[in-house]
Protein backbone atom coordinates (compact mmCIF):
# COMPACT_ATOMS: atom_id res chain seq x y z
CA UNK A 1 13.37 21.15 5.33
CA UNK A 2 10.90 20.67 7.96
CA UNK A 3 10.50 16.66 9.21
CA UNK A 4 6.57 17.38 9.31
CA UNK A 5 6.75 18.10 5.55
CA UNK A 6 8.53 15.26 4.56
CA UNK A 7 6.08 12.86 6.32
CA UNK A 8 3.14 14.56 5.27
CA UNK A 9 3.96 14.03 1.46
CA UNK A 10 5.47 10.41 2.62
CA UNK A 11 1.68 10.02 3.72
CA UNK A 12 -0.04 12.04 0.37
CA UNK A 13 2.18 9.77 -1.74
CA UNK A 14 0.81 6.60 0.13
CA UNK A 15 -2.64 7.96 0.23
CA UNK A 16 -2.65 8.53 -3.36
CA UNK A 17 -0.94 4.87 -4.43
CA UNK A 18 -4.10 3.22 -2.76
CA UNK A 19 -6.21 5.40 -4.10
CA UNK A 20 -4.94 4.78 -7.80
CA UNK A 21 -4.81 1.11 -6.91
CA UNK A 22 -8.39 1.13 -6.28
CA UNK A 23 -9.48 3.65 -9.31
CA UNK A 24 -7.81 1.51 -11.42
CA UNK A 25 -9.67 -2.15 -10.33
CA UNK A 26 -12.82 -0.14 -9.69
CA UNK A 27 -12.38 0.63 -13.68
CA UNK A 28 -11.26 -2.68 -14.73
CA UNK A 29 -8.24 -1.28 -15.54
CA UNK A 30 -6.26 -3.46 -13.14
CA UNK A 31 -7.65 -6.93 -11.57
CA UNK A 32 -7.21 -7.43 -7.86
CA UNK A 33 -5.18 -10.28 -8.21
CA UNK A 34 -2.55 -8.26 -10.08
CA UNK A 35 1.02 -7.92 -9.42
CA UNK A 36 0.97 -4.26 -10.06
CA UNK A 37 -2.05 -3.85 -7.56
CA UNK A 38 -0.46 -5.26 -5.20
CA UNK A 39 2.42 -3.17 -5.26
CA UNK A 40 0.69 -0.43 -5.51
CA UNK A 41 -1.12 -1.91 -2.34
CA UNK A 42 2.32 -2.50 -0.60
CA UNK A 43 3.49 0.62 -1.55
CA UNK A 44 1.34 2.88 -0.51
CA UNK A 45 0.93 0.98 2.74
CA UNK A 46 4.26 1.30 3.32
CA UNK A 47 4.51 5.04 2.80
CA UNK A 48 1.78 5.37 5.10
CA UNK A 49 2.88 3.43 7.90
CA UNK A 50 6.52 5.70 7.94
CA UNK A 51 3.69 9.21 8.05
CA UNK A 52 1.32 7.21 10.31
CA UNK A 53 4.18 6.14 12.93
CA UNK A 54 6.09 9.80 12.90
CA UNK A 55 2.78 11.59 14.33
CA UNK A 56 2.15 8.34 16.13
CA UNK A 57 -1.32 7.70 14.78
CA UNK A 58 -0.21 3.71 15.60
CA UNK A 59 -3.86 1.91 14.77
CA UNK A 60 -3.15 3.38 11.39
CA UNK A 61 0.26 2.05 11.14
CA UNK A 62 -0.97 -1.29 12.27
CA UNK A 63 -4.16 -1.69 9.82
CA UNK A 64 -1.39 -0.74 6.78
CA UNK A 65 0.96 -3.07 8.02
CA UNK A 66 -1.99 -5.68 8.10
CA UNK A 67 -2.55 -4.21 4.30
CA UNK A 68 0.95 -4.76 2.93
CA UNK A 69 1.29 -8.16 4.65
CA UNK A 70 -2.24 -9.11 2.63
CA UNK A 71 -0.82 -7.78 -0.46
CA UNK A 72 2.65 -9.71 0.41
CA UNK A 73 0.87 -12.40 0.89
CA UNK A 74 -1.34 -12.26 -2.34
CA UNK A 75 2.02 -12.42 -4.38
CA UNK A 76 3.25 -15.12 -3.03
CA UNK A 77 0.35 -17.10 -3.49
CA UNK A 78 0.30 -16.07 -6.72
CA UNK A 79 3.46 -16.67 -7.33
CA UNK A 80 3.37 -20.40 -5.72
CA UNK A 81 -0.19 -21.06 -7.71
CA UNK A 82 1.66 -20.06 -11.16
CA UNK A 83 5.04 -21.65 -11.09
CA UNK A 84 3.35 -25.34 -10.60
């Protein structure tokens, strides 16, 4: 199969975990300081950044690398907060 096809579902797949992510707090469905949002969040970010570097879009890859390292970081904090 064709590299380009891969990467462009990598990307849809990406595009749609963010987009879930967001339906889903936008709905109160999910809060924002979730553990499941933020995986989705890191996910998604993730799978963009492998369809955003193959057709070297790289201000793309960086602002979803900046994403995943929030959502990274919003774990950890959360993490840290809850186990004192």
């Amino acid at each position: 199969m064709n590299n380009h096809i891969w990467f462009d579902a990598i990307g849809w797949l990406g595009a749609a975990a963010l987009l879930v992510a967001y339906a889903m707090v936008s709905s109160r469905k999910m809060e924002a300081d979730s553990a499941p949002y933020q995986l989705l969040n890191i996910v998604g970010s993730l799978l963009l950044v492998a369809n955003t570097i193959f057709y070297r879009a790289y201000p793309s890859s960086f602002v979803n690398l900046i994403w995943a390292g929030i959502a990274v970081f919003s774990i950890t904090t959360r993490r840290r907060l809850s186990s004192r």
